[in-house]
N, C-alpha and C. Protein backbone atom coordinates (compact mmCIF):
# COMPACT_ATOMS: atom_id res chain seq x y z
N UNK A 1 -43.95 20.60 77.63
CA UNK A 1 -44.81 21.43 78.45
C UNK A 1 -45.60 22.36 77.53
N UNK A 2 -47.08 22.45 77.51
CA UNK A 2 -47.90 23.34 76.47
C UNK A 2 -47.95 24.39 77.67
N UNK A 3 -48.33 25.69 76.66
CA UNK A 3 -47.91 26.87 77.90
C UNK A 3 -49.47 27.39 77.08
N UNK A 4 -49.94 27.81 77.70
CA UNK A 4 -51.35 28.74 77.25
C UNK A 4 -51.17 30.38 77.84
N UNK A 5 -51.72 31.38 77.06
CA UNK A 5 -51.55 32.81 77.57
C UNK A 5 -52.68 33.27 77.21
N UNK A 6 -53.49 34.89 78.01
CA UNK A 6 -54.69 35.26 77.60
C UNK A 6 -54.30 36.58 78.32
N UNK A 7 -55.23 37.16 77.86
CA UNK A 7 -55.20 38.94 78.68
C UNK A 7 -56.84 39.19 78.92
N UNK A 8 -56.62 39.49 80.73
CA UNK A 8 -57.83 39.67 81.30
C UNK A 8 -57.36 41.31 81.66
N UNK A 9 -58.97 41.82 81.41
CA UNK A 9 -59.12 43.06 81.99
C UNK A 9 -59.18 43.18 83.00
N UNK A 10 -58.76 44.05 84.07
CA UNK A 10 -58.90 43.85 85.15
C UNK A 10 -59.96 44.93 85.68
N UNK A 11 -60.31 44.68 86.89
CA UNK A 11 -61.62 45.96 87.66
C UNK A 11 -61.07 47.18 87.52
N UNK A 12 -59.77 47.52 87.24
CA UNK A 12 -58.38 49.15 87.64
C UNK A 12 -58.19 49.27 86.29
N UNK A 13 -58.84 48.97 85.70
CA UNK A 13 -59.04 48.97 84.16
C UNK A 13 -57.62 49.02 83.29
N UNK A 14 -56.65 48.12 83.82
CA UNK A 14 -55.41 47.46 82.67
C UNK A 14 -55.52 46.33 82.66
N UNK A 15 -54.61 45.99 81.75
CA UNK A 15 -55.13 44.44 81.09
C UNK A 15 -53.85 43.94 81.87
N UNK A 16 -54.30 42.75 82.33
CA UNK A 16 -53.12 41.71 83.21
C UNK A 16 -53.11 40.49 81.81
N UNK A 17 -51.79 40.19 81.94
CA UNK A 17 -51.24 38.66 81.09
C UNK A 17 -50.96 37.64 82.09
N UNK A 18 -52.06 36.57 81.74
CA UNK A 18 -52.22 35.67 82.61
C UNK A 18 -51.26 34.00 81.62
N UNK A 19 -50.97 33.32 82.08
CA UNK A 19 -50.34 32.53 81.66
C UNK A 19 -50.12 30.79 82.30
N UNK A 20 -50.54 29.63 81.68
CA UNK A 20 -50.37 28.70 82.47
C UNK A 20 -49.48 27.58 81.37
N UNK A 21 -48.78 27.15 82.16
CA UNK A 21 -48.01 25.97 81.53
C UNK A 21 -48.15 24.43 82.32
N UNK A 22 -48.66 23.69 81.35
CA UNK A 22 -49.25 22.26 82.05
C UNK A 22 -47.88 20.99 81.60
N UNK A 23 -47.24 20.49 82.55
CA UNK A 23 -46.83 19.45 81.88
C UNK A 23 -47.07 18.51 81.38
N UNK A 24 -46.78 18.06 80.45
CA UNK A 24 -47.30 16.95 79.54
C UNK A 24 -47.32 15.77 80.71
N UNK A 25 -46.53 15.28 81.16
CA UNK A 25 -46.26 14.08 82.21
C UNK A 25 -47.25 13.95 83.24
N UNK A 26 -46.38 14.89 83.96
CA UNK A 26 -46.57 14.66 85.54
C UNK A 26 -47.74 15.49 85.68
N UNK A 27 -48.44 16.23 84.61
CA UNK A 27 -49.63 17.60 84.86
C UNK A 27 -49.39 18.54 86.00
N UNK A 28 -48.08 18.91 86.28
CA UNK A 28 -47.36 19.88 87.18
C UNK A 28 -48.18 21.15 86.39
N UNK A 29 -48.87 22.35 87.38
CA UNK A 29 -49.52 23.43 86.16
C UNK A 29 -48.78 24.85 87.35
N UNK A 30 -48.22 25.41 86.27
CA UNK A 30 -47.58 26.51 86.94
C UNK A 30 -47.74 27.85 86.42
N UNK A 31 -48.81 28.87 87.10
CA UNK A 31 -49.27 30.39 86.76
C UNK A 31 -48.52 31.41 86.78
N UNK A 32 -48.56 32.15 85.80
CA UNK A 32 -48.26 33.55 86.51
C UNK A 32 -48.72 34.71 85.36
N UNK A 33 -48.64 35.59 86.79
CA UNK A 33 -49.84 36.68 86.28
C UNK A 33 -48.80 37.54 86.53
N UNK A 34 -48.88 38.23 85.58
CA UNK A 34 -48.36 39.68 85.19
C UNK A 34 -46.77 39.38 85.31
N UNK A 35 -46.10 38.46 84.80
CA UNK A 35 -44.65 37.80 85.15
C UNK A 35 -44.60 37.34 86.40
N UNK A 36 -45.21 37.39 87.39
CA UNK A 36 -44.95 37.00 88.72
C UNK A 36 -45.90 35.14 88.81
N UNK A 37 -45.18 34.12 89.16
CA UNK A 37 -45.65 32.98 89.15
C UNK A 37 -46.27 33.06 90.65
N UNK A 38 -47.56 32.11 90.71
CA UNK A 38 -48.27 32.15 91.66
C UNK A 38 -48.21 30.60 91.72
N UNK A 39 -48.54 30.32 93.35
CA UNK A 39 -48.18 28.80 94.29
C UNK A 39 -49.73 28.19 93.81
N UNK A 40 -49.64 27.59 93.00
CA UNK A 40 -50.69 26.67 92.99
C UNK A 40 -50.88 24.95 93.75
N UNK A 41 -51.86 24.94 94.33
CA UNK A 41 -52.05 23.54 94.90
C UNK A 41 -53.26 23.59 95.24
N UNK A 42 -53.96 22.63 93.95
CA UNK A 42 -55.42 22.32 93.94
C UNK A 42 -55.80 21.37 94.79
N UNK A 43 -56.82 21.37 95.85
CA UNK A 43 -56.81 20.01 96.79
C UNK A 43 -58.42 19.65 96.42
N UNK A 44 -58.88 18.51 97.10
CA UNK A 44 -59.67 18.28 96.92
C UNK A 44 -61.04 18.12 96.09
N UNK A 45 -62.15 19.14 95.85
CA UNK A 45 -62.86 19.38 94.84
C UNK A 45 -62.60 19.63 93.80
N UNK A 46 -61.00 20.99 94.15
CA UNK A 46 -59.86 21.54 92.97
C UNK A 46 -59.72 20.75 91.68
N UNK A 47 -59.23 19.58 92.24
CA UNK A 47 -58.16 18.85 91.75
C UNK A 47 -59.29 17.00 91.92
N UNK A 48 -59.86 16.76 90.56
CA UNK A 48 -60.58 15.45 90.29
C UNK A 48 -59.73 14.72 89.56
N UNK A 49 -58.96 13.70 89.72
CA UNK A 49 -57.98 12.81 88.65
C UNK A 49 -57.04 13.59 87.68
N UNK A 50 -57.61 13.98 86.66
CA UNK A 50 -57.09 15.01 85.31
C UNK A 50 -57.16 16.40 85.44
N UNK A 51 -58.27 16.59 85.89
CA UNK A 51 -59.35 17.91 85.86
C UNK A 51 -58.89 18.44 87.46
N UNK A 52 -58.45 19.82 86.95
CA UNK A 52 -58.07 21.32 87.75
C UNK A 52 -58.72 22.23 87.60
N UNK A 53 -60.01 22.74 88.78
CA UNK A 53 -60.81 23.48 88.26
C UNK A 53 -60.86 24.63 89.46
N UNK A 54 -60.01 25.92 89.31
CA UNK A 54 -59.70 26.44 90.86
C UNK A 54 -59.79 28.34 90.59
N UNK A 55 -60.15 28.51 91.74
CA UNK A 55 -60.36 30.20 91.27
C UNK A 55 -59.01 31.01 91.67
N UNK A 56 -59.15 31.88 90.38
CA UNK A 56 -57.52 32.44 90.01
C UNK A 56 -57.74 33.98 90.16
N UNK A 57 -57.42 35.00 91.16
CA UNK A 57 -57.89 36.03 91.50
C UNK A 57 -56.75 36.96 90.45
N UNK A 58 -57.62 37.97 89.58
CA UNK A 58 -56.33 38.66 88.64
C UNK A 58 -56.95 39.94 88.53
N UNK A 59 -56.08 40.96 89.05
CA UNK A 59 -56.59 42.60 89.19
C UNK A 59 -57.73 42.72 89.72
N UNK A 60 -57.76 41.92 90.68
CA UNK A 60 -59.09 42.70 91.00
C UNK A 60 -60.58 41.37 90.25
N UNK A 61 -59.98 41.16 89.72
CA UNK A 61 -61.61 39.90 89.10
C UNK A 61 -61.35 39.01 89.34
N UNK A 62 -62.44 37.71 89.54
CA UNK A 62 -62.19 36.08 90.02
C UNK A 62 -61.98 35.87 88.50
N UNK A 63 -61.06 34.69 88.49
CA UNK A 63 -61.52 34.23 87.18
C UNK A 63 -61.20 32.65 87.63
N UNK A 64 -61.62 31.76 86.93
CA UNK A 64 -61.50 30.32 87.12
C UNK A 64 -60.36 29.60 85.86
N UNK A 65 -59.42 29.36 86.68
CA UNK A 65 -58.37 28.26 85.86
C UNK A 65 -58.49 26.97 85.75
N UNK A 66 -59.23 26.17 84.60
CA UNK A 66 -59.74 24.73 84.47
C UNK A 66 -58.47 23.98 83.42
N UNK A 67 -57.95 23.02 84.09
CA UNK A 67 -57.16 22.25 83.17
C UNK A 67 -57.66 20.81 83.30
N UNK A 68 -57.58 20.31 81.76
CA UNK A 68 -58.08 18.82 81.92
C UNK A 68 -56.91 18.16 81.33
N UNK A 69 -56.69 17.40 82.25
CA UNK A 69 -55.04 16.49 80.82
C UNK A 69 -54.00 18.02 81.08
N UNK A 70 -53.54 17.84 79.82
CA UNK A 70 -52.44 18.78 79.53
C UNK A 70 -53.18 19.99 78.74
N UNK A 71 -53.98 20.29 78.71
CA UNK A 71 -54.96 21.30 78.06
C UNK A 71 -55.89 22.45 79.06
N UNK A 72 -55.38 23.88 78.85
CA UNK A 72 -56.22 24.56 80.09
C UNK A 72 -56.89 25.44 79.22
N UNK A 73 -57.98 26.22 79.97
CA UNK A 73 -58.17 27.46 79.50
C UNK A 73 -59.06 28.20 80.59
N UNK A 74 -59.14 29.62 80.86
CA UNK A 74 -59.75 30.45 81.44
C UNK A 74 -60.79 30.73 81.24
N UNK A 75 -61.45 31.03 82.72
CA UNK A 75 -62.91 31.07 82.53
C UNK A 75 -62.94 32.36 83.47
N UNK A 76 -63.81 33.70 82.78
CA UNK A 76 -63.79 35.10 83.33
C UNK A 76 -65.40 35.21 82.51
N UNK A 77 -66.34 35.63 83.61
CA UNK A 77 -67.45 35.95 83.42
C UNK A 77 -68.61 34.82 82.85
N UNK A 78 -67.89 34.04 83.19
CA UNK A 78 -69.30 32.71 82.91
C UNK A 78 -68.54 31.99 81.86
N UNK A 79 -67.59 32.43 80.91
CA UNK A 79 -67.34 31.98 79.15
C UNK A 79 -66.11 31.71 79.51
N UNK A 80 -65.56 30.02 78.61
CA UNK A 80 -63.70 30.16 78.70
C UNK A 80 -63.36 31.24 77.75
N UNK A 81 -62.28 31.82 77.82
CA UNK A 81 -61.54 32.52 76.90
C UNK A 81 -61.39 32.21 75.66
N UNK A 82 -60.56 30.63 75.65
CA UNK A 82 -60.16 29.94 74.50
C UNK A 82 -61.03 29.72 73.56
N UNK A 83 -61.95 29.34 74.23
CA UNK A 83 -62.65 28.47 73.32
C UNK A 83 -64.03 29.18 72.89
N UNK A 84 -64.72 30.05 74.19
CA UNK A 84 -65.83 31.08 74.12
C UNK A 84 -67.20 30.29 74.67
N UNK A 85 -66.65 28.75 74.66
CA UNK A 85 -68.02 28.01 75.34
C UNK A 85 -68.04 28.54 77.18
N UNK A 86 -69.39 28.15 77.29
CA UNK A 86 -69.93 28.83 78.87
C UNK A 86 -68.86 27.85 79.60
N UNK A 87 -69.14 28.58 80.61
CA UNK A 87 -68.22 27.76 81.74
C UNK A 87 -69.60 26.45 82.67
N UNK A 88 -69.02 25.45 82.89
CA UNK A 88 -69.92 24.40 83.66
C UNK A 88 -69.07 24.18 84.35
N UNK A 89 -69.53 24.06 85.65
CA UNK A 89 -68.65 23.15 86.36
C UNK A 89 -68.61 21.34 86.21
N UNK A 90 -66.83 21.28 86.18
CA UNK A 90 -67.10 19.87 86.29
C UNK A 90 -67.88 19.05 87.36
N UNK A 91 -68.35 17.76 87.25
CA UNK A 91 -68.62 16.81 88.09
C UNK A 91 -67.99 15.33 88.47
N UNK A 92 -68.52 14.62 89.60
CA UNK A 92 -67.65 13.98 90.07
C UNK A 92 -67.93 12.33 88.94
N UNK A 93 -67.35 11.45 88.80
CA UNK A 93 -67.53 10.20 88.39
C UNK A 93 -68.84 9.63 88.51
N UNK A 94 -70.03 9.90 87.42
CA UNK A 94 -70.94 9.12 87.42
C UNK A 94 -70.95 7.75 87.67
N UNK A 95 -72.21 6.77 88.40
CA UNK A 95 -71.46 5.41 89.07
C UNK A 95 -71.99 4.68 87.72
N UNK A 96 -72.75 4.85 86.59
CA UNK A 96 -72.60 4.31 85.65
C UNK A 96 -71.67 4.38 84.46
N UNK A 97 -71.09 4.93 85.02
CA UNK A 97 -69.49 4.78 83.85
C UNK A 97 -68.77 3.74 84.25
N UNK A 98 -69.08 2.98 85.44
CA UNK A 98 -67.78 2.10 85.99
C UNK A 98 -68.78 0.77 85.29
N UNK A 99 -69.52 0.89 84.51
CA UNK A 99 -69.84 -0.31 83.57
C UNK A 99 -68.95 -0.59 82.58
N UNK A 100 -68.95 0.46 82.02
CA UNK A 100 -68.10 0.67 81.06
C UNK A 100 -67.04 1.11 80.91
N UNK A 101 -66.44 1.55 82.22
CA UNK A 101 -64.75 1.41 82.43
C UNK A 101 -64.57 -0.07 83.07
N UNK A 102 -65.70 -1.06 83.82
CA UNK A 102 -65.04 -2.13 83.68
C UNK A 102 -64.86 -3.38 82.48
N UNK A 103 -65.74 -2.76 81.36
CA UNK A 103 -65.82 -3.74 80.38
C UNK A 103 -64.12 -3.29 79.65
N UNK A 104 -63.69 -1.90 79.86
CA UNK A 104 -62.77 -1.43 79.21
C UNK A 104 -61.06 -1.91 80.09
N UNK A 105 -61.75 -2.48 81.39
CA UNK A 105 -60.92 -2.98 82.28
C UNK A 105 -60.15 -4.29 81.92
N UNK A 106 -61.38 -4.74 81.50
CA UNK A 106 -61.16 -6.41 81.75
C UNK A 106 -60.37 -6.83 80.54
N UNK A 107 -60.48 -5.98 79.47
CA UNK A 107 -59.05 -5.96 78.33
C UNK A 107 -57.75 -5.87 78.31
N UNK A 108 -57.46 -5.51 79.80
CA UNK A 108 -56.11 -5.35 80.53
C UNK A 108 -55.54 -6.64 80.60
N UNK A 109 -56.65 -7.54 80.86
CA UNK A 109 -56.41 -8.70 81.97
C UNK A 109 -56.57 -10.38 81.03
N UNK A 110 -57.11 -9.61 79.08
CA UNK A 110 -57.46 -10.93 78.59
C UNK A 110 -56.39 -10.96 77.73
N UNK A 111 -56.08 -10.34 76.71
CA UNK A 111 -54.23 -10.73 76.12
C UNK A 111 -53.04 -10.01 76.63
N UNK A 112 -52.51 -9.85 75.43
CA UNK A 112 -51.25 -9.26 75.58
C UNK A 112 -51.04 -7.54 75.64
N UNK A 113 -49.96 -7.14 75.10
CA UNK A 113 -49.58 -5.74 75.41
C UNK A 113 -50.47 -4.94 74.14
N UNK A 114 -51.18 -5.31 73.10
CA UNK A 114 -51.98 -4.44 72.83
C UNK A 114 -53.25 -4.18 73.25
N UNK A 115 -54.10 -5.36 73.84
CA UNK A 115 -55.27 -5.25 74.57
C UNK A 115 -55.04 -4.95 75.98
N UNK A 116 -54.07 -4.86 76.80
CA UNK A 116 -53.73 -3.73 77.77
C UNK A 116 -53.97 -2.61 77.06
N UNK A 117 -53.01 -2.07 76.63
CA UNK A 117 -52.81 -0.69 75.59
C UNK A 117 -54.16 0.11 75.49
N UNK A 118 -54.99 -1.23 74.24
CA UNK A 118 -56.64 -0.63 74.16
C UNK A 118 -57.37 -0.86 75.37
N UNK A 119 -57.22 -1.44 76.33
CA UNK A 119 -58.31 -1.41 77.57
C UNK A 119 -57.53 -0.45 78.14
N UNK A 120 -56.47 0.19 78.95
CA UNK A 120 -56.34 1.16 79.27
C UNK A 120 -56.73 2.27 79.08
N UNK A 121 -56.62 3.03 77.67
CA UNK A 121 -56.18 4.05 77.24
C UNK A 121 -58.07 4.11 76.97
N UNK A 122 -59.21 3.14 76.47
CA UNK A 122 -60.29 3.45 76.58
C UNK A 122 -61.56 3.68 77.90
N UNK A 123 -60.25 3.04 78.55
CA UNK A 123 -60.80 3.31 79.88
C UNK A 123 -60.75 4.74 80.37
N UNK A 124 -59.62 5.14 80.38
CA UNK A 124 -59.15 6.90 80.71
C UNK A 124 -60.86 7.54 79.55
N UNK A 125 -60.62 7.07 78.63
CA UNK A 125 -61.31 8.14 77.91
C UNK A 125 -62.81 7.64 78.28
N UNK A 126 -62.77 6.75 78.49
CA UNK A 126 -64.93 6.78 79.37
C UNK A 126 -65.01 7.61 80.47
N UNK A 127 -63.61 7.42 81.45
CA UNK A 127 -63.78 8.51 82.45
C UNK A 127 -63.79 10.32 82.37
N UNK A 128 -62.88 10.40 80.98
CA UNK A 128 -63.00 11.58 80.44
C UNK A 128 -64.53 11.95 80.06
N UNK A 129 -64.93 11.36 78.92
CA UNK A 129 -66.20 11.64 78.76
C UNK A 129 -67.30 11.66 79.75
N UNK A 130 -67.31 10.81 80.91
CA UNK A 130 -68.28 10.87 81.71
C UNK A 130 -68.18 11.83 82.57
N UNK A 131 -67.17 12.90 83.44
CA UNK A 131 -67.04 13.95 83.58
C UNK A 131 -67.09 15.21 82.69
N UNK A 132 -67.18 15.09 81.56
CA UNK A 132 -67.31 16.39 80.71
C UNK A 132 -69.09 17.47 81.15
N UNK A 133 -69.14 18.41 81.23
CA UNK A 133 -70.11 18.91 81.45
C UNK A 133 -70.98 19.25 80.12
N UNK A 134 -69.68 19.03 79.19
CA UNK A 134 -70.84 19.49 77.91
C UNK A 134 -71.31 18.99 77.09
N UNK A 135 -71.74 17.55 77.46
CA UNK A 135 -72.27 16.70 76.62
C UNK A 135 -73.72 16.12 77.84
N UNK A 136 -74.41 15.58 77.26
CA UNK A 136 -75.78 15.37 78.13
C UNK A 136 -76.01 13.91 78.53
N UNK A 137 -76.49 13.27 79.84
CA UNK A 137 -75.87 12.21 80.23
C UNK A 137 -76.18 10.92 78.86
N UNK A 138 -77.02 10.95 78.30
CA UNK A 138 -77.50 10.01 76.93
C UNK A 138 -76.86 10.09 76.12
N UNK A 139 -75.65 11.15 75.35
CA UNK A 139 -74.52 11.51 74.59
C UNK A 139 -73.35 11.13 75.50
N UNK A 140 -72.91 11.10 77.00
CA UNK A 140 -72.16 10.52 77.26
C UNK A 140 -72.13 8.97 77.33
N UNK A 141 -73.44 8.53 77.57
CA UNK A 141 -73.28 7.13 77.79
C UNK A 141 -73.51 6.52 76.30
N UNK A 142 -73.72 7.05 75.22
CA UNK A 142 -73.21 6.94 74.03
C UNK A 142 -72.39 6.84 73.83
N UNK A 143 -71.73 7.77 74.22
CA UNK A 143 -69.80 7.86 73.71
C UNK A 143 -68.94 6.90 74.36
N UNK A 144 -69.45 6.42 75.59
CA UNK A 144 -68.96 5.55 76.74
C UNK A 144 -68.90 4.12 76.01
N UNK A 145 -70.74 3.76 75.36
CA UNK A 145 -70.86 2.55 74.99
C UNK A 145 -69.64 2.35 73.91
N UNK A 146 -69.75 3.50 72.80
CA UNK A 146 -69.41 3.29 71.64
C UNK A 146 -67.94 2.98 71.50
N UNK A 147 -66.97 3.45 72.48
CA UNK A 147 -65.23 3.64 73.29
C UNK A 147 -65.35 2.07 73.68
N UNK A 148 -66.36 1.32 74.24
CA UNK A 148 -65.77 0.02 74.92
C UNK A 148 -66.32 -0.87 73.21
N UNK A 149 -66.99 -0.26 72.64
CA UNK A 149 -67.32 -1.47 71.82
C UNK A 149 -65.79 -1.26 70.61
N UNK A 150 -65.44 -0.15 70.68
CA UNK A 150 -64.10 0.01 69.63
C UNK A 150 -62.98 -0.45 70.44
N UNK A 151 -62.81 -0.47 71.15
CA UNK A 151 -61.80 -1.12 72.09
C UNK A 151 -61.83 -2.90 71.98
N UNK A 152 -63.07 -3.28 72.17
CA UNK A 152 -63.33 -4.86 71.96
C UNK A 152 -62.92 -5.23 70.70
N UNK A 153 -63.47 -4.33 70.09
CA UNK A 153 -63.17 -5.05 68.34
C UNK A 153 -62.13 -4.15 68.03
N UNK A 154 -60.98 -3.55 68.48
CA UNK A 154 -59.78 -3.21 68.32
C UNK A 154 -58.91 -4.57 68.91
N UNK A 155 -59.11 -4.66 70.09
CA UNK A 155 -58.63 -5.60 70.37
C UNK A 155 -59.11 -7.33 70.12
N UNK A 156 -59.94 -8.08 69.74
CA UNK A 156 -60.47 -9.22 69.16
C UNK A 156 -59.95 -9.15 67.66
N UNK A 157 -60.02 -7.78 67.02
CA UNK A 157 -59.49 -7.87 65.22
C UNK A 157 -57.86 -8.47 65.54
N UNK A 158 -57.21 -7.40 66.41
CA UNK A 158 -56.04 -7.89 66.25
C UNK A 158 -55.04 -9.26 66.93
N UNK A 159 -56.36 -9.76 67.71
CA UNK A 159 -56.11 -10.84 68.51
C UNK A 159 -56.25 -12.24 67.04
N UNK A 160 -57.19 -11.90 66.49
CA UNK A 160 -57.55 -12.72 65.21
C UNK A 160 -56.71 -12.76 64.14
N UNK A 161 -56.21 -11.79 63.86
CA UNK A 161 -54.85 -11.01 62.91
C UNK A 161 -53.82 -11.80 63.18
N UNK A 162 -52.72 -11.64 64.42
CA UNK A 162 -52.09 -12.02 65.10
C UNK A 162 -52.51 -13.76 65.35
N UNK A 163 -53.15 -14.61 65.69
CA UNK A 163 -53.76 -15.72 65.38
C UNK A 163 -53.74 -16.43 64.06
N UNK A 164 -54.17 -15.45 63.55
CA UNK A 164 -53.97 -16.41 61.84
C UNK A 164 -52.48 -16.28 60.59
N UNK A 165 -52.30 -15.28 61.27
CA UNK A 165 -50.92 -14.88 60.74
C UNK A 165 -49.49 -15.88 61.42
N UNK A 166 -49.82 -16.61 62.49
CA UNK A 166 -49.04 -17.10 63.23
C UNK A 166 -49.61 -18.37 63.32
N UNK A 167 -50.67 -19.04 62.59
CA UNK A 167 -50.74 -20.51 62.68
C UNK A 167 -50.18 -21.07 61.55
């Protein structure tokens, strides 16, 4: 479980310790502010596949709690905390990524347990990248192309490897 911590000022002018712990697994994400844990349950818009993007009320200020994967950070006044980049809101699944999550698909379905492995795991990450807000849609569908073409020739090298090593 990665646990993240930050200190927001609050409007009553003391500083609250805000705190989130994401599970690695199951992405169970559990808050609490000022030692006291708060009921989280992101629905709908909240809560996109990976991505937890929900407003976290602390002393008195909104602030926005965004977790992607097992990785969060706070967003108070437009900027995350962590990191200091602006806050964007995420968006939903561009319909041209499912080009290239199905080319990253169909690696599931042509050998064995490593071209599953690489068509899976490059699939997650086209969908990652194509929701990111901070890359521009021509840099994502860059990164998209470039994930299925390393995946192909991850998986074809070692299909060839495996092939000649075994005839």
């Amino acid at each position: 479980m990665k646990t993240y911590a930050w200190t927001v000022p609050g409007a009553d002018g003391k500083d609250h310790a805000v705190s989130a712990a994401v599970s690695r697994w199951s992405r169970k994400l559990t808050v609490t502010v000022d030692g006291e844990v708060k009921a989280i349950r992101p629905t709908g818009r909240q809560k996109q596949g990976a991505v937890t993007d929900l407003t976290l009320p602390v002393g008195g200020r909104s602030c926005r709690l965004v977790a992607i994967g097992d990785e969060a950070d706070l967003v108070l006044d437009g900027a995350y905390l962590g990191c200091g980049k602006p806050y964007l809101p995420y968006h939903t699944m561009p319909r041209w990524v499912l080009i290239f999550w199905g080319l990253c698909v169909i690696l599931c379905f042509v050998g064995g347990v490593v071209s599953w492995v690489v068509g899976f795991i490059a699939s997650l990450r086209c969908g990652r990248i194509a929701m990111s807000p901070f890359r521009e849609k021509k840099e994502q569908m860059i990164a998209c192309a470039t994930t299925a073409i390393a995946a192909w020739t991850i998986t074809l090298g070692t299909t060839l490897l495996i092939m000649t090593l075994f005839s």
